[in-house]
C-alpha atoms as a PDB file:
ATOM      1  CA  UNK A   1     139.016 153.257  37.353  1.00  0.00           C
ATOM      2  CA  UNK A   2     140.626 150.128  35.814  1.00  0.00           C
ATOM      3  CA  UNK A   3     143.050 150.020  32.804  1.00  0.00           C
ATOM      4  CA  UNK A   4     140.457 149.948  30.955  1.00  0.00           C
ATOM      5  CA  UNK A   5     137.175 151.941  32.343  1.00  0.00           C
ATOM      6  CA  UNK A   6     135.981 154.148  35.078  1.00  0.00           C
ATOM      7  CA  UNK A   7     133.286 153.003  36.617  1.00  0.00           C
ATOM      8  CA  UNK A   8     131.472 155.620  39.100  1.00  0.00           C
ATOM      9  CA  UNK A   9     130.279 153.584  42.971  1.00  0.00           C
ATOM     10  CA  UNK A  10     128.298 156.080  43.561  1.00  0.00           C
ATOM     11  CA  UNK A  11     126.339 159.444  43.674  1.00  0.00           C
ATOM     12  CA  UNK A  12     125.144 162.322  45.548  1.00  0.00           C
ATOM     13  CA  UNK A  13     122.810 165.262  44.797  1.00  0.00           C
ATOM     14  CA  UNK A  14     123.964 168.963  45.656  1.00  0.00           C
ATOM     15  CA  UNK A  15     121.219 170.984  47.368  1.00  0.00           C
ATOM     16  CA  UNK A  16     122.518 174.371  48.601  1.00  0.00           C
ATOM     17  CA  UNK A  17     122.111 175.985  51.636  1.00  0.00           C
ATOM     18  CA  UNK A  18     118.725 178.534  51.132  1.00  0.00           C
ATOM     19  CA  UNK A  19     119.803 181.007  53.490  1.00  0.00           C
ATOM     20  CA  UNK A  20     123.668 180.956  52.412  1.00  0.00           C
ATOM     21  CA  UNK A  21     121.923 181.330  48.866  1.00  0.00           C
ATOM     22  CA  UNK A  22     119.491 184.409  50.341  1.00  0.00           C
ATOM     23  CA  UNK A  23     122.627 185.759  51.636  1.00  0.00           C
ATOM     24  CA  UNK A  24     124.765 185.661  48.549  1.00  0.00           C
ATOM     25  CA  UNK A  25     122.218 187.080  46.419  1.00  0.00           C
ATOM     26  CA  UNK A  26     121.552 190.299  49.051  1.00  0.00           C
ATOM     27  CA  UNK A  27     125.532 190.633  49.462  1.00  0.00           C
ATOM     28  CA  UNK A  28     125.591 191.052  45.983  1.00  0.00           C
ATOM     29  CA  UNK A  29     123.223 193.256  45.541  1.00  0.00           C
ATOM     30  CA  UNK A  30     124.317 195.383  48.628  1.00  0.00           C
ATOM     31  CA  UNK A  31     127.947 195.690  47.068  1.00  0.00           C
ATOM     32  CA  UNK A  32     126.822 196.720  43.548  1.00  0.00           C
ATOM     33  CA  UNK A  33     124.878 199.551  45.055  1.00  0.00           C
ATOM     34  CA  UNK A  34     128.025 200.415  47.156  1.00  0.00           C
ATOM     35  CA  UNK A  35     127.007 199.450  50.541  1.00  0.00           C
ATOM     36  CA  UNK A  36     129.946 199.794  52.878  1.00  0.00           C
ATOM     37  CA  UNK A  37     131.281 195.927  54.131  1.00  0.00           C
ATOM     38  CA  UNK A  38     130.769 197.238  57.789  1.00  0.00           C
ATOM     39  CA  UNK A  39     126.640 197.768  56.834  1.00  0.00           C
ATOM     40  CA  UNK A  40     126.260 194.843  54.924  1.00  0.00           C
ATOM     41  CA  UNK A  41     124.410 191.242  57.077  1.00  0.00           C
ATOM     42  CA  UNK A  42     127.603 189.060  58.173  1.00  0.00           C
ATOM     43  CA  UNK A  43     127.630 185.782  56.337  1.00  0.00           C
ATOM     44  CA  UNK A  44     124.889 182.982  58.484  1.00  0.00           C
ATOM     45  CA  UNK A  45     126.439 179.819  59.548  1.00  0.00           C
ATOM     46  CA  UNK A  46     126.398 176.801  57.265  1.00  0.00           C
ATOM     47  CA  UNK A  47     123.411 174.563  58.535  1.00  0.00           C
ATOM     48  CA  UNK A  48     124.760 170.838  59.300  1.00  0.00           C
ATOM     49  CA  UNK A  49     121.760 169.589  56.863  1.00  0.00           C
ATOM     50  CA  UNK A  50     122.729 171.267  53.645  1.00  0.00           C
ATOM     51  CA  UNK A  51     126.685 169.917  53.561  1.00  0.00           C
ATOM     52  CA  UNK A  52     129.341 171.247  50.417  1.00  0.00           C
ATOM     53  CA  UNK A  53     130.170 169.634  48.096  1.00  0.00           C
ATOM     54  CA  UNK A  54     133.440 168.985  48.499  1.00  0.00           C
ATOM     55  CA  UNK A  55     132.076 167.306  52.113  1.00  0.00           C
ATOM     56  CA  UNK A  56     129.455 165.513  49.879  1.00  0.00           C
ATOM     57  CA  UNK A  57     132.403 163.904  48.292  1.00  0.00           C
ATOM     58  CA  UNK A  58     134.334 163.139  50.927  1.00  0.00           C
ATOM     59  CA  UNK A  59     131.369 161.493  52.321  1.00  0.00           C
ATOM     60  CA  UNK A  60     131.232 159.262  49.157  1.00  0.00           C
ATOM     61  CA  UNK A  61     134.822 158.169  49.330  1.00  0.00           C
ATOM     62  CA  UNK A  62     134.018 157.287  52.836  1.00  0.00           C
ATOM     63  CA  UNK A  63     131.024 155.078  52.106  1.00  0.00           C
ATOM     64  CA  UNK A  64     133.126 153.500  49.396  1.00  0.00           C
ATOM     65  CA  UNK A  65     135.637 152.812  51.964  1.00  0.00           C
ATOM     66  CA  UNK A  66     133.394 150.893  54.282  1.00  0.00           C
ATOM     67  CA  UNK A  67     131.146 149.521  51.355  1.00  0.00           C
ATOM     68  CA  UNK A  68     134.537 148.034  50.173  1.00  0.00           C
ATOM     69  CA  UNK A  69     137.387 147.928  52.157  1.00  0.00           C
ATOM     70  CA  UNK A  70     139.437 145.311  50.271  1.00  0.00           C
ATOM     71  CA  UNK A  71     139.505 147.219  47.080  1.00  0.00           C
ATOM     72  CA  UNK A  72     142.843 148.820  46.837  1.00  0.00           C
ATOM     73  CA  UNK A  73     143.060 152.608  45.582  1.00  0.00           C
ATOM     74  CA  UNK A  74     145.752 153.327  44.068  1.00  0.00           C
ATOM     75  CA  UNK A  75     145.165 157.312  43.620  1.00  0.00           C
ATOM     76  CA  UNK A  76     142.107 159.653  44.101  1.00  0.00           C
ATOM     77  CA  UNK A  77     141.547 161.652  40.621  1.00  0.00           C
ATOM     78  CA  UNK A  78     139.829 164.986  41.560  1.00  0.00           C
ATOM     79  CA  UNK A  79     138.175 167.869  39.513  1.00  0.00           C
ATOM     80  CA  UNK A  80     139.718 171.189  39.765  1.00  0.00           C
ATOM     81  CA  UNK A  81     136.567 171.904  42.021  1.00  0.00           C
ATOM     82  CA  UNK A  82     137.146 169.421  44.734  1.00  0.00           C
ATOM     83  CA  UNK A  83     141.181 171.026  45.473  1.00  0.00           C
ATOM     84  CA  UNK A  84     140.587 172.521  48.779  1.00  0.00           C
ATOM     85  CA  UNK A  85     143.004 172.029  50.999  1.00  0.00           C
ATOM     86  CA  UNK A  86     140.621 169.855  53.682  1.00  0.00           C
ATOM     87  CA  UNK A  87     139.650 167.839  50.901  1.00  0.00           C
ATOM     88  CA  UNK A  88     143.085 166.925  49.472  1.00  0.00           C
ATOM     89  CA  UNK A  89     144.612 166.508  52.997  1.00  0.00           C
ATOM     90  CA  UNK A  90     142.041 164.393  54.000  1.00  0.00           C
ATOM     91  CA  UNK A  91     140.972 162.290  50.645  1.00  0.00           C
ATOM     92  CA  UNK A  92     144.602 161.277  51.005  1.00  0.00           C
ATOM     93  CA  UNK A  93     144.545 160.326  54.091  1.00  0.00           C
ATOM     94  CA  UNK A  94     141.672 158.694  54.255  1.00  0.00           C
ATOM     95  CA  UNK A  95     142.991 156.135  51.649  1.00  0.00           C
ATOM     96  CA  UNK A  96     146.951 156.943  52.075  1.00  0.00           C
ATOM     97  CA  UNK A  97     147.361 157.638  48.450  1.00  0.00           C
ATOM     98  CA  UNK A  98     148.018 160.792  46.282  1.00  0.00           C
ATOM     99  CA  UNK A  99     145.017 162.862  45.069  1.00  0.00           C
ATOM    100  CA  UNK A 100     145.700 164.036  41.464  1.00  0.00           C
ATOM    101  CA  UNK A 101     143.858 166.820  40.618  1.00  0.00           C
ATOM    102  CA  UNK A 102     144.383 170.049  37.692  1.00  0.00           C
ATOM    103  CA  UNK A 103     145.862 173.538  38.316  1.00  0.00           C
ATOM    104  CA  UNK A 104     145.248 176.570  36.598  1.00  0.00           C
ATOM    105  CA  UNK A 105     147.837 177.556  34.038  1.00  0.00           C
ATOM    106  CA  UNK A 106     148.244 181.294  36.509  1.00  0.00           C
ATOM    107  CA  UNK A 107     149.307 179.056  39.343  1.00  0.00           C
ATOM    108  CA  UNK A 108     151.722 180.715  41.421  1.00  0.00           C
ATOM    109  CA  UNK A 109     154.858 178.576  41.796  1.00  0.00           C
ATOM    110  CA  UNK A 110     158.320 179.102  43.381  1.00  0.00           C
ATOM    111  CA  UNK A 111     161.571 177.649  42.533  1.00  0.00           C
ATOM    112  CA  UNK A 112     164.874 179.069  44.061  1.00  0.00           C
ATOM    113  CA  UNK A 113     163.102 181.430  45.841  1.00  0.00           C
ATOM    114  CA  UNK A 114     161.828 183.333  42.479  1.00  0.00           C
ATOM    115  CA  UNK A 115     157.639 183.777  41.901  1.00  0.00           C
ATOM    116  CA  UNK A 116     155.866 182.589  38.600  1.00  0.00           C
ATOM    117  CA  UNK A 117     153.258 181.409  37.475  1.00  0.00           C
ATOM    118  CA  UNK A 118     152.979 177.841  36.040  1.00  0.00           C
ATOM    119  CA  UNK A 119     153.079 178.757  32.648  1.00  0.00           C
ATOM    120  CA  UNK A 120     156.000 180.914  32.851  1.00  0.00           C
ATOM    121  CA  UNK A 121     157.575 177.912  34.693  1.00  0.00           C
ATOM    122  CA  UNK A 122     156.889 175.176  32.354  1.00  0.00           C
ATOM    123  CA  UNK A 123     157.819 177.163  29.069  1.00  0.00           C
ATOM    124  CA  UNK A 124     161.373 177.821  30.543  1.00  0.00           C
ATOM    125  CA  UNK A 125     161.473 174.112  30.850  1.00  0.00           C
ATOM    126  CA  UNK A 126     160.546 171.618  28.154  1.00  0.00           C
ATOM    127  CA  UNK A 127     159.573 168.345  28.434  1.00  0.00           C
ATOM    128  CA  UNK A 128     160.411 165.053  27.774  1.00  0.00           C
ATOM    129  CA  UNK A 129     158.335 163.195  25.221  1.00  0.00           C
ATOM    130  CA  UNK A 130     157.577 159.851  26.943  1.00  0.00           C
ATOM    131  CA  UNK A 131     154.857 157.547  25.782  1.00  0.00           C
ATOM    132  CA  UNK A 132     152.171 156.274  27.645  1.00  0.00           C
ATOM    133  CA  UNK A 133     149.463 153.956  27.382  1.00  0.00           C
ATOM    134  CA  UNK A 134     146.294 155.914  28.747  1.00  0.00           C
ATOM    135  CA  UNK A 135     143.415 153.692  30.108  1.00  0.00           C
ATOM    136  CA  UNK A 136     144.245 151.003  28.270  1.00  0.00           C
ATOM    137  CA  UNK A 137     144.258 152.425  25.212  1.00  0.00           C
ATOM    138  CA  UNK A 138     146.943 152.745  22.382  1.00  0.00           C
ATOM    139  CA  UNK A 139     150.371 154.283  23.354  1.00  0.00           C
ATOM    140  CA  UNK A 140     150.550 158.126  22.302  1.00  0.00           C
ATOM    141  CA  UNK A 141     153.791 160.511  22.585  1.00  0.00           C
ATOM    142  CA  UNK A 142     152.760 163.211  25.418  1.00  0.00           C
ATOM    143  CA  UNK A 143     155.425 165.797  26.218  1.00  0.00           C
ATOM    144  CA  UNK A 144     156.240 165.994  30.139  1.00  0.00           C
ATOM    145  CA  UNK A 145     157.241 168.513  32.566  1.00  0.00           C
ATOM    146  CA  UNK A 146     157.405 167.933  36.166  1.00  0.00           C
ATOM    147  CA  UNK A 147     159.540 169.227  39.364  1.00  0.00           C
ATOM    148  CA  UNK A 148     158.483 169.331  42.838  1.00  0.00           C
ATOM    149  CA  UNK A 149     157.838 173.226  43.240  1.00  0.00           C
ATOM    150  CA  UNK A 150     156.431 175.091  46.036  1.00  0.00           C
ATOM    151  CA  UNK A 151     152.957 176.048  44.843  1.00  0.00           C
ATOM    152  CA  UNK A 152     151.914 179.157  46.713  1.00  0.00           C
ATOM    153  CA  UNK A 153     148.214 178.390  47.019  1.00  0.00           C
ATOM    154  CA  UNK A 154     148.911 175.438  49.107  1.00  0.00           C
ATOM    155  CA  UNK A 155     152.055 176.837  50.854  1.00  0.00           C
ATOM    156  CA  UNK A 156     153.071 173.419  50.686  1.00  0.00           C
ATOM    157  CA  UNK A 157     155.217 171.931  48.391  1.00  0.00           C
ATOM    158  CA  UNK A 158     153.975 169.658  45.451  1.00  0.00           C
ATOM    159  CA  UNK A 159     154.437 167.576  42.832  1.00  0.00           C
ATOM    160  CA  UNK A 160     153.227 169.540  39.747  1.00  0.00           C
ATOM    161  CA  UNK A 161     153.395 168.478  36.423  1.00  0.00           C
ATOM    162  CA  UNK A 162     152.728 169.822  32.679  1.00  0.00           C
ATOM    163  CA  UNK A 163     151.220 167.481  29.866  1.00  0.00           C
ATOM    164  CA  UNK A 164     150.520 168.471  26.211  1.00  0.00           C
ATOM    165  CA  UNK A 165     149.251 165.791  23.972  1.00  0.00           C
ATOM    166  CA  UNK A 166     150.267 165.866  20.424  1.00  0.00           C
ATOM    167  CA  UNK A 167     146.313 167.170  19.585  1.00  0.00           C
ATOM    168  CA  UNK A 168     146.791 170.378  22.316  1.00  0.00           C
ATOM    169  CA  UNK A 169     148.765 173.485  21.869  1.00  0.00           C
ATOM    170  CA  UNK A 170     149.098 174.322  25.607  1.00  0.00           C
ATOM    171  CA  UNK A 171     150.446 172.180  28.428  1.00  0.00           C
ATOM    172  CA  UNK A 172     147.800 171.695  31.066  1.00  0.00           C
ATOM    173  CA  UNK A 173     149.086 170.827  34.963  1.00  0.00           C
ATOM    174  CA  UNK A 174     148.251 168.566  37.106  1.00  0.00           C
ATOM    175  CA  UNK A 175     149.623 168.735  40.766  1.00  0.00           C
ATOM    176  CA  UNK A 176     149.660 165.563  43.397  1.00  0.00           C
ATOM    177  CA  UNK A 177     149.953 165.480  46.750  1.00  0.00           C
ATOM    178  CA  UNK A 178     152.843 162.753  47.285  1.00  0.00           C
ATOM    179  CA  UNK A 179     156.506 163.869  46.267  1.00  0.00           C
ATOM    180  CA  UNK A 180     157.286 160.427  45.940  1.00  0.00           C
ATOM    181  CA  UNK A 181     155.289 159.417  43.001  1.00  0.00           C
ATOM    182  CA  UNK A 182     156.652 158.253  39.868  1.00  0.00           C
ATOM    183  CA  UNK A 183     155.981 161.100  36.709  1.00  0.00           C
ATOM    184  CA  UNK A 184     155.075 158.111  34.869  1.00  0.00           C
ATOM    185  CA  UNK A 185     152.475 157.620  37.604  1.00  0.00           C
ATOM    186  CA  UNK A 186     150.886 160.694  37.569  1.00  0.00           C
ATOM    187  CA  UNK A 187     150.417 161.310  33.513  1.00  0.00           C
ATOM    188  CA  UNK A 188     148.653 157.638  33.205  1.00  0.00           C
ATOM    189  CA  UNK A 189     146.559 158.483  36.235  1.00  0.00           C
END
């Protein structure tokens, strides 16, 4: 991604497991028609040929790496899909940035030791209305909420943000996975 564009370096096709797909479809079945969990097949091992796709990924960033090792990335920008913890832990690591990626506005969040969801958190708190340049583009007010919270999902603590663009009537939140990044960082990412 450049001020300007993303470009994508490179691609990779999804095949699923068949007999994690035989096995889904049977569990299914099995639990609609009330089969106990005990009497139900136990979930086959993943076969080494037919990888996830969060691994396919991972695999991509890797080839990038090696295909280009004097390009510096600045921050890995990742789908809701792709936020498992192996693949933030080790996207970042791999290229010792942040990964930036969406969380759901029921996020559970603590602050002070009290439970909510990111919603509840973010309307308690409004934002500041910076503007930013996005990609290059013209300059547009966004209104910003951040503070490093505890997000329970990742029993880690995180970065987590809130952004509603003068077009949106809900914030949406983003989370990244260095506490030292800038806020102005994270919303132009």
């Amino acid at each position: 991604m450049t001020a300007v564009v993303t470009l994508p370096v490179g691609f990779a096709f999804y095949l699923p497991d068949p007999a994690l797909t035989a096995w889904r479809k049977e569990h299914a079945k099995l639990k609609k028609q009330g089969v106990a969990p005990k009497n139900r097949p136990p979930r086959p091992a993943r076969h080494p040929a037919d990888p996830t796709k969060q691994e396919l990924a991972l695999a991509r960033l890797a080839a990038f790496r090696r295909a280009h090792p004097t390009i510096a990335v600045q921050l890995v920008l990742a789908e809701a899909f792709y936020g498992t913890p192996q693949f933030r832990e080790q996207a970042a690591t791999r290229f010792g940035t942040p990964v930036i990626r969406p969380l759901p506005t029921n996020q559970h969040v603590r602050f002070r030791h009290k439970l909510s969801s990111l919603e509840q958190y973010f309307t308690q708190s409004p934002g500041v209305p910076p503007r930013v340049r996005i990609r290059g583009g013209e300059e547009v007010t966004v209104l910003v909420s951040r503070a490093r919270l505890s997000v329970d999902a990742h029993h880690k603590k995180r970065f987590v943000g809130a952004l509603k663009y003068p077009d949106e009537m809900d914030y949406r939140s983003v989370v990244a996975s260095d506490l030292s990044w800038r806020t102005l960082d994270i919303v132009q990412g």
